[in-house]
PDB file of N, CA and C in Angstrom:
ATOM      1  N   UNK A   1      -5.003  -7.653  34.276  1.00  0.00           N
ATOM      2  CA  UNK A   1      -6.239  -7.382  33.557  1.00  0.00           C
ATOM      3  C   UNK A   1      -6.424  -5.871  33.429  1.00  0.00           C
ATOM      4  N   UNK A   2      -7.045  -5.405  32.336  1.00  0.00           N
ATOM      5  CA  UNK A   2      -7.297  -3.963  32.004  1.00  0.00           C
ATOM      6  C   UNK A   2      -8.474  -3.633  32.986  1.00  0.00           C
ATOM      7  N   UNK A   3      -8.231  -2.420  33.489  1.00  0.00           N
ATOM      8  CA  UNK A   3      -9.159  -1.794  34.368  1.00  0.00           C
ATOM      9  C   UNK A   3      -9.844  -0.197  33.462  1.00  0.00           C
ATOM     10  N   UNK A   4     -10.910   0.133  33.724  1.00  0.00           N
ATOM     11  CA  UNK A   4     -11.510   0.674  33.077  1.00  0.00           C
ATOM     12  C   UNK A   4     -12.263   1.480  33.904  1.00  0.00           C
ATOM     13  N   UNK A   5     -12.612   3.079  34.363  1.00  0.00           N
ATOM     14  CA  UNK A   5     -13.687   3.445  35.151  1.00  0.00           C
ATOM     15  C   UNK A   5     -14.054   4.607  34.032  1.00  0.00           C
ATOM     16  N   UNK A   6     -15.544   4.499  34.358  1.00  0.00           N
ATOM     17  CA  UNK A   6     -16.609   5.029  33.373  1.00  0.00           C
ATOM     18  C   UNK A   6     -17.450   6.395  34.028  1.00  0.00           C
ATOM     19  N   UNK A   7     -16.749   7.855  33.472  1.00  0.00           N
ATOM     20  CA  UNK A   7     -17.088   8.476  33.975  1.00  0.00           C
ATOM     21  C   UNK A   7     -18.006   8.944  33.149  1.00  0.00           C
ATOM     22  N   UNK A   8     -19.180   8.924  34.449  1.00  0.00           N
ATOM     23  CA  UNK A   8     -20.750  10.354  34.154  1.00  0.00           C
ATOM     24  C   UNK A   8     -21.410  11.726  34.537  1.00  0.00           C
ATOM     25  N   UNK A   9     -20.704  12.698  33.630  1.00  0.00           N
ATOM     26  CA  UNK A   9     -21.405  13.721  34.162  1.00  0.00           C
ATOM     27  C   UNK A   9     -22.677  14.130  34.007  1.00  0.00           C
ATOM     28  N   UNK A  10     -23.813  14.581  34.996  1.00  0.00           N
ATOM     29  CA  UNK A  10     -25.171  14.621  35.161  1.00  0.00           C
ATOM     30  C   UNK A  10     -25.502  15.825  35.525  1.00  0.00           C
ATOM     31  N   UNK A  11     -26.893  15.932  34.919  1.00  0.00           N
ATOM     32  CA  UNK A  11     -27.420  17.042  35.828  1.00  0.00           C
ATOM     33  C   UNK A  11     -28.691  17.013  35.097  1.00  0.00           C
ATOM     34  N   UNK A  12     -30.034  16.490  36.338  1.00  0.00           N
ATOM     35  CA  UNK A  12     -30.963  16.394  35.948  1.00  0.00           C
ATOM     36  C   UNK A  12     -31.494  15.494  35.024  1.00  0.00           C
ATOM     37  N   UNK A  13     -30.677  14.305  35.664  1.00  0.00           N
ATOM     38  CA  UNK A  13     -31.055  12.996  34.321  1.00  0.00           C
ATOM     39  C   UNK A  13     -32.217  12.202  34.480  1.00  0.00           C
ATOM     40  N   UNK A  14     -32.582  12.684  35.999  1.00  0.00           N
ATOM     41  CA  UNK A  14     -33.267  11.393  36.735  1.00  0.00           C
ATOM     42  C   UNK A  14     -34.628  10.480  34.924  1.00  0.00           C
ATOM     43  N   UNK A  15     -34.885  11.008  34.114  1.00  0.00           N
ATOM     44  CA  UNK A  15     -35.772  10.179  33.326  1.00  0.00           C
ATOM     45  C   UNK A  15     -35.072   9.367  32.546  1.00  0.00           C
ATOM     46  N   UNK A  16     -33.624   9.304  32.473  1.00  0.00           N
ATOM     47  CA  UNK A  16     -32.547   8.459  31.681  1.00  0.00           C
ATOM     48  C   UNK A  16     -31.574   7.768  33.077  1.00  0.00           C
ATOM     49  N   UNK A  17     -31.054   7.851  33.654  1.00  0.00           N
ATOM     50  CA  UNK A  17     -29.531   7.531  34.162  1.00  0.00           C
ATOM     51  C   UNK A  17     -30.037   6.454  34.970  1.00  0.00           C
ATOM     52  N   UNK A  18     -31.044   5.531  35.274  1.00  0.00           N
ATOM     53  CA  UNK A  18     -30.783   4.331  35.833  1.00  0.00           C
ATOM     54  C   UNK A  18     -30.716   3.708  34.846  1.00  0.00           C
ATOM     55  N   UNK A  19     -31.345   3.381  33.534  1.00  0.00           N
ATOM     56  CA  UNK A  19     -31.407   2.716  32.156  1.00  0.00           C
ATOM     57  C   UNK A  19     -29.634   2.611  31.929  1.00  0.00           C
ATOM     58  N   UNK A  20     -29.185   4.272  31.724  1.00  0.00           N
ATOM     59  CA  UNK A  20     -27.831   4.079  31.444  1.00  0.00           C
ATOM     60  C   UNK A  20     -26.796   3.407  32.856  1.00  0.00           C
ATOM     61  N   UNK A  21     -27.092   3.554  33.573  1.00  0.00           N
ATOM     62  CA  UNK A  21     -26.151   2.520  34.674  1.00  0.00           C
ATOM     63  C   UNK A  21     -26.605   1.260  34.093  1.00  0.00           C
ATOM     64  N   UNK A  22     -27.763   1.101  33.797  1.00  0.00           N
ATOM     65  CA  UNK A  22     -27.822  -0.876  33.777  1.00  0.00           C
ATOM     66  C   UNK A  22     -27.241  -1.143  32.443  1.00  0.00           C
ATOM     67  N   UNK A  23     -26.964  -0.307  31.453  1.00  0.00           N
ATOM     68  CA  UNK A  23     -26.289  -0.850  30.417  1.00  0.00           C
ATOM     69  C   UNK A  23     -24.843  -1.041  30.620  1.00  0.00           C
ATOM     70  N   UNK A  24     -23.906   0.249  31.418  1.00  0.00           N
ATOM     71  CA  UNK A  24     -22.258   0.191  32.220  1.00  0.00           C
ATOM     72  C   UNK A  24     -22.263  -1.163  32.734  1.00  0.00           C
ATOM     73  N   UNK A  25     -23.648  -1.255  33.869  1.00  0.00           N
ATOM     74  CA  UNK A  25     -23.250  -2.906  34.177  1.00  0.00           C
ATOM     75  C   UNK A  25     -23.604  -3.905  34.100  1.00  0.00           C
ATOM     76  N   UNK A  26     -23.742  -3.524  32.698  1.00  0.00           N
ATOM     77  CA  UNK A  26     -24.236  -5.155  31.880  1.00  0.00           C
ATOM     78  C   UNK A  26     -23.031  -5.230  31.031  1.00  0.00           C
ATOM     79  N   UNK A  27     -22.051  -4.505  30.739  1.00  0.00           N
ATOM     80  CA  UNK A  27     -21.115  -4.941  29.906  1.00  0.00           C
ATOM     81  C   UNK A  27     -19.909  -6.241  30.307  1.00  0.00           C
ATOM     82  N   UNK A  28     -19.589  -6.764  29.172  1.00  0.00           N
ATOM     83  CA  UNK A  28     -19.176  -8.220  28.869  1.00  0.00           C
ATOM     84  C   UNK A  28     -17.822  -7.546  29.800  1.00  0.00           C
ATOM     85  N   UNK A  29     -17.033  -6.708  29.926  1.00  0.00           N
ATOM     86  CA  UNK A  29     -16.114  -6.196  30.713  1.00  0.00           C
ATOM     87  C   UNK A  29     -16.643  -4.995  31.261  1.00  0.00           C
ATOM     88  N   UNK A  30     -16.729  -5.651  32.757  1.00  0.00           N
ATOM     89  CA  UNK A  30     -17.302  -4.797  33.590  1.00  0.00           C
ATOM     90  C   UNK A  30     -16.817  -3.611  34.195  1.00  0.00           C
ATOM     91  N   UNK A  31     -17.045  -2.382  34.623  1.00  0.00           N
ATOM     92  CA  UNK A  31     -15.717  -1.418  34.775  1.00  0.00           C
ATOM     93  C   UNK A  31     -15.537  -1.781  35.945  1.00  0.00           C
ATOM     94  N   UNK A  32     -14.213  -0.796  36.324  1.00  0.00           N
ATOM     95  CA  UNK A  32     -13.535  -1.212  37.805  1.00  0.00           C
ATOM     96  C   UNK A  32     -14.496   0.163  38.896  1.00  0.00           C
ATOM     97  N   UNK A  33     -14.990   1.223  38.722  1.00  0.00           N
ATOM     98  CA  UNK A  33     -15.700   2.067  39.063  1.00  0.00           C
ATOM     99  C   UNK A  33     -16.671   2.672  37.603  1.00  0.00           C
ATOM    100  N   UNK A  34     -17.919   3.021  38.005  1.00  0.00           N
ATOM    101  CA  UNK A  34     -18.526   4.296  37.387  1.00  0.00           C
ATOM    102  C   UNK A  34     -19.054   5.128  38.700  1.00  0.00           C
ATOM    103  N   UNK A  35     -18.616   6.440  38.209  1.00  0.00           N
ATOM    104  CA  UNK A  35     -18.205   7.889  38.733  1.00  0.00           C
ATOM    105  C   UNK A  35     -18.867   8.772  38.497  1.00  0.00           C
ATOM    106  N   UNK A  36     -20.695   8.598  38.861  1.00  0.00           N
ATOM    107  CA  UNK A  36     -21.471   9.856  38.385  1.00  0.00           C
ATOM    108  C   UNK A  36     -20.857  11.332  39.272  1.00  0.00           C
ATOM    109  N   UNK A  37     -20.588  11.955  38.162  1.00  0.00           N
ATOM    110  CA  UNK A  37     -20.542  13.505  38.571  1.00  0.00           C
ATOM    111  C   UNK A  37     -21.677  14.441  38.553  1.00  0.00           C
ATOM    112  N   UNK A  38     -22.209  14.791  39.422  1.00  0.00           N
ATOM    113  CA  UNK A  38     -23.473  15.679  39.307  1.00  0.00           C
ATOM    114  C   UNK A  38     -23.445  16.779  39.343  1.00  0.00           C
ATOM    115  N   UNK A  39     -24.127  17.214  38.833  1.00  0.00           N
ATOM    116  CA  UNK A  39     -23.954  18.830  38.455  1.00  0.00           C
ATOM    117  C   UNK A  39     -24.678  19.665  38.951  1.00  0.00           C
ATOM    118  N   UNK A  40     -25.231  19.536  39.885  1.00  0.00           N
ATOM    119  CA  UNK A  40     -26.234  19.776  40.425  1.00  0.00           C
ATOM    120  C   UNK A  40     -27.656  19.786  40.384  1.00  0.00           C
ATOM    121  N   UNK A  41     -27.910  18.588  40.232  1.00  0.00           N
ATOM    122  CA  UNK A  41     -29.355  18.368  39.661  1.00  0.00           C
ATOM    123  C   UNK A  41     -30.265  18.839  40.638  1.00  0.00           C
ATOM    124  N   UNK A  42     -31.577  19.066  40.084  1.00  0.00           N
ATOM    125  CA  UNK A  42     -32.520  19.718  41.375  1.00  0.00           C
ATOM    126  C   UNK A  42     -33.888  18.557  40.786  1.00  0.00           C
ATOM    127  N   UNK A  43     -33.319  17.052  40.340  1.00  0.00           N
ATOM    128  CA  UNK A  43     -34.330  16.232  40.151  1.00  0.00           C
ATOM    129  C   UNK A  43     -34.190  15.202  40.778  1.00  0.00           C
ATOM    130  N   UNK A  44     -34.721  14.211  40.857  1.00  0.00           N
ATOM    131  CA  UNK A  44     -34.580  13.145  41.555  1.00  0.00           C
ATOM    132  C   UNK A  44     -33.098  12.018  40.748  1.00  0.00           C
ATOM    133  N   UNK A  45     -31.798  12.780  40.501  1.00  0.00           N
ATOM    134  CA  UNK A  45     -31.137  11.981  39.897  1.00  0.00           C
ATOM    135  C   UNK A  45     -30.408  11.391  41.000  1.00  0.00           C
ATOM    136  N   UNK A  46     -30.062  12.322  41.858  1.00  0.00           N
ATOM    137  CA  UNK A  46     -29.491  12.075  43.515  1.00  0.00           C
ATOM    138  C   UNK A  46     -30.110  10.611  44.207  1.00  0.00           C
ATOM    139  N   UNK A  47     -31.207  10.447  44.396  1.00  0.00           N
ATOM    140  CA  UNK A  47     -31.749   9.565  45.011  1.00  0.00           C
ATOM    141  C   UNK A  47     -31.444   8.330  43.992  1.00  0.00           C
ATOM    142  N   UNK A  48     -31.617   8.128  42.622  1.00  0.00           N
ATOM    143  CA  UNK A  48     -31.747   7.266  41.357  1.00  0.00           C
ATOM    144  C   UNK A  48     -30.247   6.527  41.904  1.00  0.00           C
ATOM    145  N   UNK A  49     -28.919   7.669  41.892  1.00  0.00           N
ATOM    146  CA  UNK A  49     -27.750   7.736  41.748  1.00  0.00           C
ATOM    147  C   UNK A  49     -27.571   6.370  43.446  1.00  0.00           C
ATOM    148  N   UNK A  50     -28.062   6.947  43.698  1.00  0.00           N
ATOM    149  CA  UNK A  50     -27.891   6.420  45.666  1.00  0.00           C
ATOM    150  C   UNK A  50     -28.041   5.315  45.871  1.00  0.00           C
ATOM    151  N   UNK A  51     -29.471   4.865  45.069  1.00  0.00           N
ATOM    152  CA  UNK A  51     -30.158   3.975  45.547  1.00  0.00           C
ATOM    153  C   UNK A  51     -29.295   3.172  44.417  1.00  0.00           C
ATOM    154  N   UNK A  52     -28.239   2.885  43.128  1.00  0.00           N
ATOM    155  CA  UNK A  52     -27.564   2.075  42.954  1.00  0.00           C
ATOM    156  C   UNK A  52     -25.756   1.514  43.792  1.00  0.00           C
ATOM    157  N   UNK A  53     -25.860   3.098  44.319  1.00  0.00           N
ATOM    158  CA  UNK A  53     -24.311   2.914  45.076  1.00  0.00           C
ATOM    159  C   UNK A  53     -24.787   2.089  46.471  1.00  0.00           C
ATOM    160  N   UNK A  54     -25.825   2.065  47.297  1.00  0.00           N
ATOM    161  CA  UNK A  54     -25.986   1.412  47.557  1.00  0.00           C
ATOM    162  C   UNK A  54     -26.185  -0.446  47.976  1.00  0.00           C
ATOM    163  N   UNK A  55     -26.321  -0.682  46.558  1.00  0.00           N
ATOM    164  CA  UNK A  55     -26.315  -2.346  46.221  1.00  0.00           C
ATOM    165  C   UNK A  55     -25.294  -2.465  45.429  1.00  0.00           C
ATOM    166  N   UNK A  56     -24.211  -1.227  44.793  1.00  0.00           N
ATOM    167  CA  UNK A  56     -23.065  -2.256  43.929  1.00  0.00           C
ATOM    168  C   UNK A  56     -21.835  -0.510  44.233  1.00  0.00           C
ATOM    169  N   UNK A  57     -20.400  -1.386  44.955  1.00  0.00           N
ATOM    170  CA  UNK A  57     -20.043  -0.572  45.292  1.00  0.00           C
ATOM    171  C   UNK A  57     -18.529  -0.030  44.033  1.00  0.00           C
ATOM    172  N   UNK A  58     -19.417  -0.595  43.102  1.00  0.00           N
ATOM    173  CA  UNK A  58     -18.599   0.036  41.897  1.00  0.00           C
ATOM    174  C   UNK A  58     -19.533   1.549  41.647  1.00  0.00           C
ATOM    175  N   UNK A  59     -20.434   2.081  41.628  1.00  0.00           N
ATOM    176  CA  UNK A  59     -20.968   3.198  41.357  1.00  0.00           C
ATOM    177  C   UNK A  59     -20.438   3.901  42.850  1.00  0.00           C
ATOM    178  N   UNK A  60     -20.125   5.259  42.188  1.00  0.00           N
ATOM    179  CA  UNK A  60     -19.483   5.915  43.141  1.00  0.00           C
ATOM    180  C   UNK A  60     -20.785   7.689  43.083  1.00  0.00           C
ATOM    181  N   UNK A  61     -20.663   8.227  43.712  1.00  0.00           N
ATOM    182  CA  UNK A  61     -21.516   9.498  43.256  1.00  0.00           C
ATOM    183  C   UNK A  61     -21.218  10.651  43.649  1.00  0.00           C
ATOM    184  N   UNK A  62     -20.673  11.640  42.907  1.00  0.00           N
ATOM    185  CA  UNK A  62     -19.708  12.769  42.827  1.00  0.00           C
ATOM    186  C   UNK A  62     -20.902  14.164  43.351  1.00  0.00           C
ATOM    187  N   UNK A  63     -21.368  14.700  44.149  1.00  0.00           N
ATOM    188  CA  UNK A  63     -22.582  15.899  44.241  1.00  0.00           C
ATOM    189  C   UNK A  63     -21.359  17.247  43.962  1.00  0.00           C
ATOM    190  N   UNK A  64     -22.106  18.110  43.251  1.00  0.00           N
ATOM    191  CA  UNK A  64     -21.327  19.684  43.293  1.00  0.00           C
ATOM    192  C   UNK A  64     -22.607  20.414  42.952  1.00  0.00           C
ATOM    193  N   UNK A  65     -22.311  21.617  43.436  1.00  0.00           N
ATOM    194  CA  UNK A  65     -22.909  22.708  43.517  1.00  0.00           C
ATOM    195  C   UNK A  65     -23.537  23.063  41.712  1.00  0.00           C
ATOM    196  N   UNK A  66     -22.893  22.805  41.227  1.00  0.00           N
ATOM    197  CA  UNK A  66     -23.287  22.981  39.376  1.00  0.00           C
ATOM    198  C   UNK A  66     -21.889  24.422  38.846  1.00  0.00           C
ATOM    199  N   UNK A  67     -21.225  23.469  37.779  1.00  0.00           N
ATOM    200  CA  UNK A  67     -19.924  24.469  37.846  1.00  0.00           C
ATOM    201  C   UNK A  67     -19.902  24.619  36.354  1.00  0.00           C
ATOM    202  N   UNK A  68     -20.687  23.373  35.636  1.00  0.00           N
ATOM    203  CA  UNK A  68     -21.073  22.821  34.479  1.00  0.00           C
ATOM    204  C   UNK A  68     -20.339  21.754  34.211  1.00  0.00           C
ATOM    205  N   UNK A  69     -20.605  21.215  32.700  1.00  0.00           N
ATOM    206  CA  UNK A  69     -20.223  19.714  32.257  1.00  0.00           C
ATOM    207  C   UNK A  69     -19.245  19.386  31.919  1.00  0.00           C
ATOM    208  N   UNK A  70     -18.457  20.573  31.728  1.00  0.00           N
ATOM    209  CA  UNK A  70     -16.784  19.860  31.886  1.00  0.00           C
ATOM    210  C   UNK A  70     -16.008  20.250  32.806  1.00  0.00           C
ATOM    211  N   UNK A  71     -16.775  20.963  34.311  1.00  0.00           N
ATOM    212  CA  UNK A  71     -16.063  20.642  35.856  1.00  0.00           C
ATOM    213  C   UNK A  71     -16.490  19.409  36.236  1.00  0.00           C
ATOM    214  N   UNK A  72     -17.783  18.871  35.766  1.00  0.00           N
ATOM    215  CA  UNK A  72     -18.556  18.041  36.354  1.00  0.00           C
ATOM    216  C   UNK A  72     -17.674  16.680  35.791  1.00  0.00           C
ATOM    217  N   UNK A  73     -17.295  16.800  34.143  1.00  0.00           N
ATOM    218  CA  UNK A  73     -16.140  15.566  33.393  1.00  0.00           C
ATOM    219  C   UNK A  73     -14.878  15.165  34.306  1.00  0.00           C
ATOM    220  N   UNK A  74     -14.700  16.664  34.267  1.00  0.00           N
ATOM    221  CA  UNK A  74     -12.990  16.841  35.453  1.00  0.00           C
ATOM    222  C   UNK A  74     -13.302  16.420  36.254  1.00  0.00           C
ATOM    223  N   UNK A  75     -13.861  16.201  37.234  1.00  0.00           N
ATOM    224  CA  UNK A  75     -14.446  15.906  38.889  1.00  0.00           C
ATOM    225  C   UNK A  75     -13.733  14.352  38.882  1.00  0.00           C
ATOM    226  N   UNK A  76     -14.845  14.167  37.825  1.00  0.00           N
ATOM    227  CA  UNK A  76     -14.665  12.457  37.326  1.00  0.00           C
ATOM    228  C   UNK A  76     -13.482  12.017  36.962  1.00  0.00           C
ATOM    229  N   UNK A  77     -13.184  12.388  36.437  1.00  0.00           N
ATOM    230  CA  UNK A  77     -11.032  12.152  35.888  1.00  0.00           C
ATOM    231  C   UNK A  77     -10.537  12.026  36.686  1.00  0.00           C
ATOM    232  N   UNK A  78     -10.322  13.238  37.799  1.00  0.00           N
ATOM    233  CA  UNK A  78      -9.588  13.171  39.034  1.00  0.00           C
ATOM    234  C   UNK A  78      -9.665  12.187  39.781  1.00  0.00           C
ATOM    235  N   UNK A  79     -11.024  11.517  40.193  1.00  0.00           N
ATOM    236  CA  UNK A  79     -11.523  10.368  40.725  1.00  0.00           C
ATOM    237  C   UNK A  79     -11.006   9.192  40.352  1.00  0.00           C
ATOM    238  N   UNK A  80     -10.988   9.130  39.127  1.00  0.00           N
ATOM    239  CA  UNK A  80     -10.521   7.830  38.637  1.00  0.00           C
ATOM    240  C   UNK A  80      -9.037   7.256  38.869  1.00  0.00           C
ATOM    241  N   UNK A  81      -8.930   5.952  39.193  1.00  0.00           N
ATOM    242  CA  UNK A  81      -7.836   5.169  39.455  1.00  0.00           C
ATOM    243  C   UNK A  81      -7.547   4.203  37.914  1.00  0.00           C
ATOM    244  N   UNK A  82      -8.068   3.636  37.436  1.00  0.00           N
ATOM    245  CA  UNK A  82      -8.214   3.060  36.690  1.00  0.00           C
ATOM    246  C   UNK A  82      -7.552   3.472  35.527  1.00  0.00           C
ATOM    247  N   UNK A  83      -6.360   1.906  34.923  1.00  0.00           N
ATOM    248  CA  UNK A  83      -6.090   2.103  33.590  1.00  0.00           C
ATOM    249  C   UNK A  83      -6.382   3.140  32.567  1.00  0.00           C
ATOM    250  N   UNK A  84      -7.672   3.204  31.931  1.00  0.00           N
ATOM    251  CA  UNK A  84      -8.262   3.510  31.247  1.00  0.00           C
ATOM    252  C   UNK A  84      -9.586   4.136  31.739  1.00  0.00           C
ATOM    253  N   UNK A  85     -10.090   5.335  30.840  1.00  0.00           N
ATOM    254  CA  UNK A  85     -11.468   5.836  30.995  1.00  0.00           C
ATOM    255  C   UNK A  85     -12.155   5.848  30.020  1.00  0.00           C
ATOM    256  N   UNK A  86     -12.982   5.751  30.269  1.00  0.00           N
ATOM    257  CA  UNK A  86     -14.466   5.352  29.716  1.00  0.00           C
ATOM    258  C   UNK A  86     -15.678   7.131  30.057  1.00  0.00           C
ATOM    259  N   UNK A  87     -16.051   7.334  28.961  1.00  0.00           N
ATOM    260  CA  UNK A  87     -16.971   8.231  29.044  1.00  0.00           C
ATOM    261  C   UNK A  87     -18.488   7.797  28.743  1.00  0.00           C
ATOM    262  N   UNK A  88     -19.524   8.106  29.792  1.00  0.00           N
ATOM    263  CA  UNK A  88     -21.112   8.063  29.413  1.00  0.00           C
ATOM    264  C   UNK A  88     -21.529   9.091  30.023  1.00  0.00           C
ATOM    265  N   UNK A  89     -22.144   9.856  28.973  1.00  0.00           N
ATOM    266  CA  UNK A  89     -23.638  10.550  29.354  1.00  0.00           C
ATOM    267  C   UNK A  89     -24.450  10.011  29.801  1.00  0.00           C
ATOM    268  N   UNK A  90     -24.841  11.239  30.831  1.00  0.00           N
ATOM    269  CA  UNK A  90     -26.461   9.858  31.873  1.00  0.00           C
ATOM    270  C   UNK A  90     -27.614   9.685  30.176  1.00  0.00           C
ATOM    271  N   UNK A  91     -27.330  10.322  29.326  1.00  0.00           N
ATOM    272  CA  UNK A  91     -28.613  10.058  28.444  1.00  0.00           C
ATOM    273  C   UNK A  91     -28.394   8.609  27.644  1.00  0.00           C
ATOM    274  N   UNK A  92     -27.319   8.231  27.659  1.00  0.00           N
ATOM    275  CA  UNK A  92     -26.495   7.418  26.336  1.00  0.00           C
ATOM    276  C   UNK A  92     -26.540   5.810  26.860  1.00  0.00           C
ATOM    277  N   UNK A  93     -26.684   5.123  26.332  1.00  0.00           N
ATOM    278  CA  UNK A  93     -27.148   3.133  26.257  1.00  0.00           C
ATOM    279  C   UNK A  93     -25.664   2.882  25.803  1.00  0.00           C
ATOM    280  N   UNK A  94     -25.316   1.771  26.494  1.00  0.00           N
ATOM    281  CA  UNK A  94     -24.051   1.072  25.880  1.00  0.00           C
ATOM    282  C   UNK A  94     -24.786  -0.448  25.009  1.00  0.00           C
ATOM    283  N   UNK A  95     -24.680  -0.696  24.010  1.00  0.00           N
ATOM    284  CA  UNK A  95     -24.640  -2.321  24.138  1.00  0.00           C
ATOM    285  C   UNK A  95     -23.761  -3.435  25.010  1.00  0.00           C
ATOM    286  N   UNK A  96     -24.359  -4.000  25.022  1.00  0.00           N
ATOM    287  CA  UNK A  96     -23.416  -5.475  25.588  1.00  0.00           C
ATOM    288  C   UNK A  96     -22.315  -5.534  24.776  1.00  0.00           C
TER     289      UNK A  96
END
């Protein structure tokens, strides 16, 4: 089966990025990880981020100092095991 991990780089999403996790895992093919990369948010995206890795141990959660959004992309790449990658912005909705 195709494996898929869905990387997110963040920073300061907390008013979007639980919406966008529940759309990653609502899809009809579910990924094998999503990989928030943070960028150093100074909002409550940390806690948002936590409190889903917590109950599903496909969300994984990447913290850095803030290097910007394409150390924060890279972070995520490196991380990934998976077939295939998948990109979401914490701002961005997937459909089903």
């Amino acid at each position: 089966m195709t494996s898929v991990d869905v990387v997110m780089p963040v920073r300061n999403g907390a008013a979007f990025i639980a919406e966008s996790l529940d759309s990653i895992l609502a899809q009809t093919l579910p990924p094998a990880r999503i990989i928030v990369s943070d960028d150093g948010s100074t909002d409550a995206t940390a806690e948002i981020v936590k409190s889903y890795t917590a109950r599903d141990p496909r969300v994984e959660f990447l913290p850095s100092a803030g290097h910007g959004v394409s150390s924060a992309r890279n972070r995520g790449i490196i991380r990934s095991t998976a077939e295939f990658i998948a990109f979401c912005d914490a701002d961005d909705l997937w459909t089903p």
